[in-house]
N, C-alpha and C. Protein backbone atom coordinates (compact mmCIF):
# COMPACT_ATOMS: atom_id res chain seq x y z
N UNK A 1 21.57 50.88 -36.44
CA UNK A 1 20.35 50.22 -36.04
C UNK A 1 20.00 50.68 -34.63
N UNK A 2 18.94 51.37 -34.74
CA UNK A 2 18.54 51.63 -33.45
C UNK A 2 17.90 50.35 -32.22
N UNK A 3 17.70 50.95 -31.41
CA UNK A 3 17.24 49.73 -30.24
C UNK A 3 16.01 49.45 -30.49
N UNK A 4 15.13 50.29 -31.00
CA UNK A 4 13.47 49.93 -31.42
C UNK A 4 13.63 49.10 -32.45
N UNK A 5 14.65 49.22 -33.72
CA UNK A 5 14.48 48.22 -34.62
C UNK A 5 15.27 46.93 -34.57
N UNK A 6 16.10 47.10 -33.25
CA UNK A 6 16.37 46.01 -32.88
C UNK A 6 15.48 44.98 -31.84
N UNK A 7 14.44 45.50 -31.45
CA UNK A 7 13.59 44.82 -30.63
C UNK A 7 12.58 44.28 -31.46
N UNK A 8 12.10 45.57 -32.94
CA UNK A 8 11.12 44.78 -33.64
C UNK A 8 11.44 43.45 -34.21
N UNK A 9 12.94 43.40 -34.66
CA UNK A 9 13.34 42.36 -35.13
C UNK A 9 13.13 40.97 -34.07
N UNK A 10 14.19 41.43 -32.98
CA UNK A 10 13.76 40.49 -31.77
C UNK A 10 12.50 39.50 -32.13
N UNK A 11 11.35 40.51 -31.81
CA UNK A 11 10.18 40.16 -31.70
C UNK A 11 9.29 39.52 -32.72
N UNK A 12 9.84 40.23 -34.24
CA UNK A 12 9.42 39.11 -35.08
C UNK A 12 10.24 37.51 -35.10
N UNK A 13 11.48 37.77 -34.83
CA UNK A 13 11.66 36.13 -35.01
C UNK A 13 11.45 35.31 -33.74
N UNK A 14 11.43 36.10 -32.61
CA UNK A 14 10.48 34.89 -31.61
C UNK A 14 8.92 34.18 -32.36
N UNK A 15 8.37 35.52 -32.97
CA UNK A 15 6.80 34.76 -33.20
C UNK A 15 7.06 34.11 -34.29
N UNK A 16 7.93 34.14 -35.36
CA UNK A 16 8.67 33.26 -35.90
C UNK A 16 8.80 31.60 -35.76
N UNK A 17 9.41 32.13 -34.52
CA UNK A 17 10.39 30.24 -34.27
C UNK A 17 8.56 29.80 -33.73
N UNK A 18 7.59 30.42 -32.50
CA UNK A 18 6.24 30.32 -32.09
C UNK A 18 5.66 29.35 -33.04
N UNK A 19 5.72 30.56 -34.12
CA UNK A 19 4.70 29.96 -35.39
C UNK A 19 5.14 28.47 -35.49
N UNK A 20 6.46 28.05 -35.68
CA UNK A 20 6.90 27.27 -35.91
C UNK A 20 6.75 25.81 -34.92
N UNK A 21 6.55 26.28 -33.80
CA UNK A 21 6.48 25.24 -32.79
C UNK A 21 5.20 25.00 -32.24
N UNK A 22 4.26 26.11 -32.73
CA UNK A 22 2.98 25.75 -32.74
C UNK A 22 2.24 24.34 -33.52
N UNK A 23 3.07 24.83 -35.03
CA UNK A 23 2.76 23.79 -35.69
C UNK A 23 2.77 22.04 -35.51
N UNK A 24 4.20 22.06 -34.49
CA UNK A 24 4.90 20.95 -34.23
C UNK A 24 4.03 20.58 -32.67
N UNK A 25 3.66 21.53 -32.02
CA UNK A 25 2.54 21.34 -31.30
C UNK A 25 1.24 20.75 -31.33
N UNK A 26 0.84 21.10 -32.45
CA UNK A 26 -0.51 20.65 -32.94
C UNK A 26 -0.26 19.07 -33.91
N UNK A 27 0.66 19.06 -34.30
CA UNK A 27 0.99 17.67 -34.53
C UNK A 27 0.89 16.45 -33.67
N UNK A 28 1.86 17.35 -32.54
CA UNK A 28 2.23 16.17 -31.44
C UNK A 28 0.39 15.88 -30.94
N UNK A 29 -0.32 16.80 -30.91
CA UNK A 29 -1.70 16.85 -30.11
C UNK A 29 -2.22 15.86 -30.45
N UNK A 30 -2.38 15.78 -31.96
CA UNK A 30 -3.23 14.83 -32.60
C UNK A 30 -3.02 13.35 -32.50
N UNK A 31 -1.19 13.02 -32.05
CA UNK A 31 -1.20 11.85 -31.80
C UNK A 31 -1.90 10.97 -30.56
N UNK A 32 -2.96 9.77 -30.32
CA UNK A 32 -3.10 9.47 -29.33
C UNK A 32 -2.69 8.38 -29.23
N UNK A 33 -2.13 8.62 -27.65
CA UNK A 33 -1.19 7.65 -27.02
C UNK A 33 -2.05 6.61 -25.91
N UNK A 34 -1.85 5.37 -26.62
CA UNK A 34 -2.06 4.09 -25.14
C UNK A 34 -1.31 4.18 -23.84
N UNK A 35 -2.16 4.10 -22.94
CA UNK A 35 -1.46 4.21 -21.84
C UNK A 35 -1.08 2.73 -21.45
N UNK A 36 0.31 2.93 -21.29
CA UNK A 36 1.20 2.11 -20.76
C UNK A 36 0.79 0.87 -20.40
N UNK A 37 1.45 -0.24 -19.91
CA UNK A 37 0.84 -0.97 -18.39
C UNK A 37 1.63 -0.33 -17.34
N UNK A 38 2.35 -0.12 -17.03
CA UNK A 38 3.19 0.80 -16.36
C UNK A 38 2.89 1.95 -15.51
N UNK A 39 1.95 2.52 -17.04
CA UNK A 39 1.08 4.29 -16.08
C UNK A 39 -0.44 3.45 -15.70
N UNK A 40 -1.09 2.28 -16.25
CA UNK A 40 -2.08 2.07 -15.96
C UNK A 40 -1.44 1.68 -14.23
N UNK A 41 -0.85 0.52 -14.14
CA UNK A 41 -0.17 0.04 -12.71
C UNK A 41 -0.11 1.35 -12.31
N UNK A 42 0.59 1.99 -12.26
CA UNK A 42 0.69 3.65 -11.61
C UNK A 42 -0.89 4.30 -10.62
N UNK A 43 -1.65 4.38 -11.76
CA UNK A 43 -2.99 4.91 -11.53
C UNK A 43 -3.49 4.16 -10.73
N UNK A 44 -3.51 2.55 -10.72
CA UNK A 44 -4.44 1.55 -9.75
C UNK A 44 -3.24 1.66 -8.77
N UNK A 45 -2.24 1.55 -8.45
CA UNK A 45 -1.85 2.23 -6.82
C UNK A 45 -2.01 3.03 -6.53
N UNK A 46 -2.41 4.31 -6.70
CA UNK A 46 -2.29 5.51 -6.44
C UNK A 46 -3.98 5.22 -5.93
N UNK A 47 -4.84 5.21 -6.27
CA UNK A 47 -6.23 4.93 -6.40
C UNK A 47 -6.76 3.59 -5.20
N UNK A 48 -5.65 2.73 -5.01
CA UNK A 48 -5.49 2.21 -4.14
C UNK A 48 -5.04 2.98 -2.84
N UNK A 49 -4.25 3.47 -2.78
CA UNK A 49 -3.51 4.16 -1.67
C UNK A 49 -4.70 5.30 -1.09
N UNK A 50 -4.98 5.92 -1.84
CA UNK A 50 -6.13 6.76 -1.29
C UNK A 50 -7.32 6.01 -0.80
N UNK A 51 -7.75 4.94 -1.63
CA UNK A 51 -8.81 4.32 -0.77
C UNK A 51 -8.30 3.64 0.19
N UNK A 52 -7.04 3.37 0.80
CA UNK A 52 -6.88 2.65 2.02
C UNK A 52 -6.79 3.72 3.10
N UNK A 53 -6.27 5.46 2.31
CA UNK A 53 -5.97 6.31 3.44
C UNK A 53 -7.38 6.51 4.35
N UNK A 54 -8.53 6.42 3.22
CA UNK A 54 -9.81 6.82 3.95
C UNK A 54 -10.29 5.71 3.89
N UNK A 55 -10.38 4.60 3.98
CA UNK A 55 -10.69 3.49 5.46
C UNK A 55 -9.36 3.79 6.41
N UNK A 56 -8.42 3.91 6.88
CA UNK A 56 -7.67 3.91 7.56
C UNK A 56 -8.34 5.04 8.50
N UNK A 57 -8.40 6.03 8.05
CA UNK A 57 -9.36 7.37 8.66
C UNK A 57 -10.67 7.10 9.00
N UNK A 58 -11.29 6.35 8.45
CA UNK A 58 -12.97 6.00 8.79
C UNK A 58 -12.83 4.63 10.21
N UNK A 59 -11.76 4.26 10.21
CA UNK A 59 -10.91 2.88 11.22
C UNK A 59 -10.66 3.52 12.22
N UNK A 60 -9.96 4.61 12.39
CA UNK A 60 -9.14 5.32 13.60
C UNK A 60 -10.51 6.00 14.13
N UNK A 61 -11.19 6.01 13.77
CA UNK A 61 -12.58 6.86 14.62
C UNK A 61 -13.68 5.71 15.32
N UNK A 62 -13.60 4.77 14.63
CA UNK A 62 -14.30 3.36 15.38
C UNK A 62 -14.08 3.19 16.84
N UNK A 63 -14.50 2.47 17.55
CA UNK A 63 -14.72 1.70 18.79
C UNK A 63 -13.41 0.88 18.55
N UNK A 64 -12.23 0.57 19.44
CA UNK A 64 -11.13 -0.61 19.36
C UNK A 64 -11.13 -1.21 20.42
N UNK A 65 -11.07 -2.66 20.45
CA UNK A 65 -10.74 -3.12 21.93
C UNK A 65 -8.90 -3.78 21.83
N UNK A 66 -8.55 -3.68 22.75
CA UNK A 66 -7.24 -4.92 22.74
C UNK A 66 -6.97 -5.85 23.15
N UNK A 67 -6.99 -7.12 22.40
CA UNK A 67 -6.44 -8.16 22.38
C UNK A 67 -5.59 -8.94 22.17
N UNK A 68 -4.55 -9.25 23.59
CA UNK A 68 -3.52 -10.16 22.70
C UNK A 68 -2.52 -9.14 22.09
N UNK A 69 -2.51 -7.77 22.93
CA UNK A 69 -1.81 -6.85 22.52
C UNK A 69 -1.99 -6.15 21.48
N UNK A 70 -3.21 -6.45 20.87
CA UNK A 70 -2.98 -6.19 19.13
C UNK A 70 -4.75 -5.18 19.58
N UNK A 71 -4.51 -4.14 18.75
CA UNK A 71 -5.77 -3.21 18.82
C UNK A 71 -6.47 -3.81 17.66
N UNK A 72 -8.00 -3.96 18.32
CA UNK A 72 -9.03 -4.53 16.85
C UNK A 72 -10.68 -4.06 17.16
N UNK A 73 -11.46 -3.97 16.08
CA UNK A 73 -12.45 -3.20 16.20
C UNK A 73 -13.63 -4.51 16.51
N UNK A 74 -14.54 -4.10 16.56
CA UNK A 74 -15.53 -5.12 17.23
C UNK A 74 -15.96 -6.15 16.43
N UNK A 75 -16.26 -5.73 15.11
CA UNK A 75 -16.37 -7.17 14.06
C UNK A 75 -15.14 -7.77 14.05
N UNK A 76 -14.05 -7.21 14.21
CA UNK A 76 -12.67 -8.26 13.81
C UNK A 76 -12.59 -9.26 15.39
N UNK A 77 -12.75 -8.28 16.56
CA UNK A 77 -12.59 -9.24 17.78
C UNK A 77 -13.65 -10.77 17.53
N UNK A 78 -15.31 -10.31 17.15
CA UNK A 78 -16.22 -11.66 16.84
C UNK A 78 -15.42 -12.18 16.21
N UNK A 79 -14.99 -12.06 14.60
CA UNK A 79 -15.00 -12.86 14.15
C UNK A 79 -13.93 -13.88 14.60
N UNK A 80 -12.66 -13.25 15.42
CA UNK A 80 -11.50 -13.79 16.29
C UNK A 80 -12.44 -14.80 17.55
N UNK A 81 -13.58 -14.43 17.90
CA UNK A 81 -13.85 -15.05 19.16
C UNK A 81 -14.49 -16.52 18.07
N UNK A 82 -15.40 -16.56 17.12
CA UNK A 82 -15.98 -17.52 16.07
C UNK A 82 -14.98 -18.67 16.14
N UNK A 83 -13.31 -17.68 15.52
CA UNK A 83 -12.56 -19.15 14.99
C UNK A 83 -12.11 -19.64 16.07
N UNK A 84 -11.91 -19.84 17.66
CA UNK A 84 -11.72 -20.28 18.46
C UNK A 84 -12.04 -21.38 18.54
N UNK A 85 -11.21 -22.54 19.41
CA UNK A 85 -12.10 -23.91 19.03
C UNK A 85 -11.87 -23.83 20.82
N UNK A 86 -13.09 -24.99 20.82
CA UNK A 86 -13.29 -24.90 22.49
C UNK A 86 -11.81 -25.91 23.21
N UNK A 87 -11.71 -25.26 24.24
CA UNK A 87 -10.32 -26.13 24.86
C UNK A 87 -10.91 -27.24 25.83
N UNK A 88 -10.22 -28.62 25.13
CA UNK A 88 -10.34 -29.92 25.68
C UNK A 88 -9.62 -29.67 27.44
N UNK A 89 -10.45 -30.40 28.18
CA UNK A 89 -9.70 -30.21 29.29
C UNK A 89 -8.52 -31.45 29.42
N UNK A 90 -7.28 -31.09 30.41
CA UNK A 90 -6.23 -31.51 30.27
C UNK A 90 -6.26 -33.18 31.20
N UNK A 91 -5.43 -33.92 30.09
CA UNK A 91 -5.85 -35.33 30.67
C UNK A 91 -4.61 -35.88 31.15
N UNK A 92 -4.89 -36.46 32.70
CA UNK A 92 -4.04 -36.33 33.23
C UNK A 92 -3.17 -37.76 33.42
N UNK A 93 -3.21 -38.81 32.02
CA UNK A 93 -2.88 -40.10 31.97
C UNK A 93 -1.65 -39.31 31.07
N UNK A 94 -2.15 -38.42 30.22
CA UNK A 94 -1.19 -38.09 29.01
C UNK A 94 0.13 -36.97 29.69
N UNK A 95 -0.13 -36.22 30.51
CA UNK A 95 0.46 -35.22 31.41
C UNK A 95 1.29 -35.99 32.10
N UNK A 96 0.95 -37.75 32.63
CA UNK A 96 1.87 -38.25 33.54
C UNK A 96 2.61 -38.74 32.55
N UNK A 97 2.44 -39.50 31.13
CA UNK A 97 3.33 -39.76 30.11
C UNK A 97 4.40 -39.16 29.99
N UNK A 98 3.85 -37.67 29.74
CA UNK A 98 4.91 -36.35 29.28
C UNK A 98 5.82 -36.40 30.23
N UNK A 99 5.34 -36.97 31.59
CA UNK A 99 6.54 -36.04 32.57
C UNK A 99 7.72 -37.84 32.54
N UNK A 100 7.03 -38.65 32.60
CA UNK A 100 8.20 -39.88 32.53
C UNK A 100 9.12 -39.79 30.96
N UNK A 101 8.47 -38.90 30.38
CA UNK A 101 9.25 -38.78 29.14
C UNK A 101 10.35 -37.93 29.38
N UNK A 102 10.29 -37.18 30.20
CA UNK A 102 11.15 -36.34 30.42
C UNK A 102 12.23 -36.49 31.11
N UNK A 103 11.55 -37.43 32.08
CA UNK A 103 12.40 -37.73 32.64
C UNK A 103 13.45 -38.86 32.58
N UNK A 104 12.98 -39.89 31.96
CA UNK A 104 13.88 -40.58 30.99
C UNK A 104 15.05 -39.96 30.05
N UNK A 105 14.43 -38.71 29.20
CA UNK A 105 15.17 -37.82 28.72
C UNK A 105 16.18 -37.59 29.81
N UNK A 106 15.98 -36.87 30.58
CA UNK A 106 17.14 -36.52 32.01
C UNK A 106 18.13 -37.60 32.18
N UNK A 107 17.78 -38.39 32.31
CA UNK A 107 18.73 -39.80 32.77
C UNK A 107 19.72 -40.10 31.66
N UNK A 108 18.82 -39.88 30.16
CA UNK A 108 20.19 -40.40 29.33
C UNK A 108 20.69 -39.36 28.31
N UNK A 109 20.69 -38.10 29.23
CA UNK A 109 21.26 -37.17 28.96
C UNK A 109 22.65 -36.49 29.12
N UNK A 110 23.76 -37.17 27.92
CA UNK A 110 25.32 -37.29 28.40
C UNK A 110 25.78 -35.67 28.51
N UNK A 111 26.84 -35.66 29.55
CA UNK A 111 27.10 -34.64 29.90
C UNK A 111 28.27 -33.59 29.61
């Protein structure tokens, strides 16, 4: 057997087994498959994640001020200044309470 008729052979039974897995190919094709909850969950994070990368990117180019240590853009500072409630000024019947409280505390404080 020469090497040419050993290659034709070769070559017919690759397109052979081909033929064969073509078939099993076109089988598998036709089946359609539900997607998961699993790959659906998959897809809505992924789809999530990208839409947070670009607000995150459309965020970092804004105006920021800092407050309170914490960096925030100008609608978030309003709406921070909105929930503020106005500060009662300090009454100084209740301030002298606090401090005899304390100091009572001190006295019967065993050692």
């Amino acid at each position: 057997m020469s090497f040419s008729d050993h290659l034709d052979n070769f070559i017919k039974q690759r397109d052979q087994q081909n033929q064969g897995r073509g078939q099993f190919q076109q089988r598998k094709q036709r089946v359609v498959v539900d997607p998961t909850n699993q790959s659906l969950a998959r897809e809505a994070m992924a789809k999530a994640q990208e839409e947070a990368s670009e607000q995150a990117t459309i965020e970092t180019k804004h105006h920021h001020q800092r407050i309170n240590g914490r960096c925030m853009m100008d609608h978030e500072a309003d709406a921070l200044n909105k929930l503020e409630v106005e500060k009662k000024p300090a009454n100084p019947d209740r301030i002298e309470y606090i401090n005899q409280l304390r100091k009572s505390l001190k006295l019967k404080k065993r050692s």
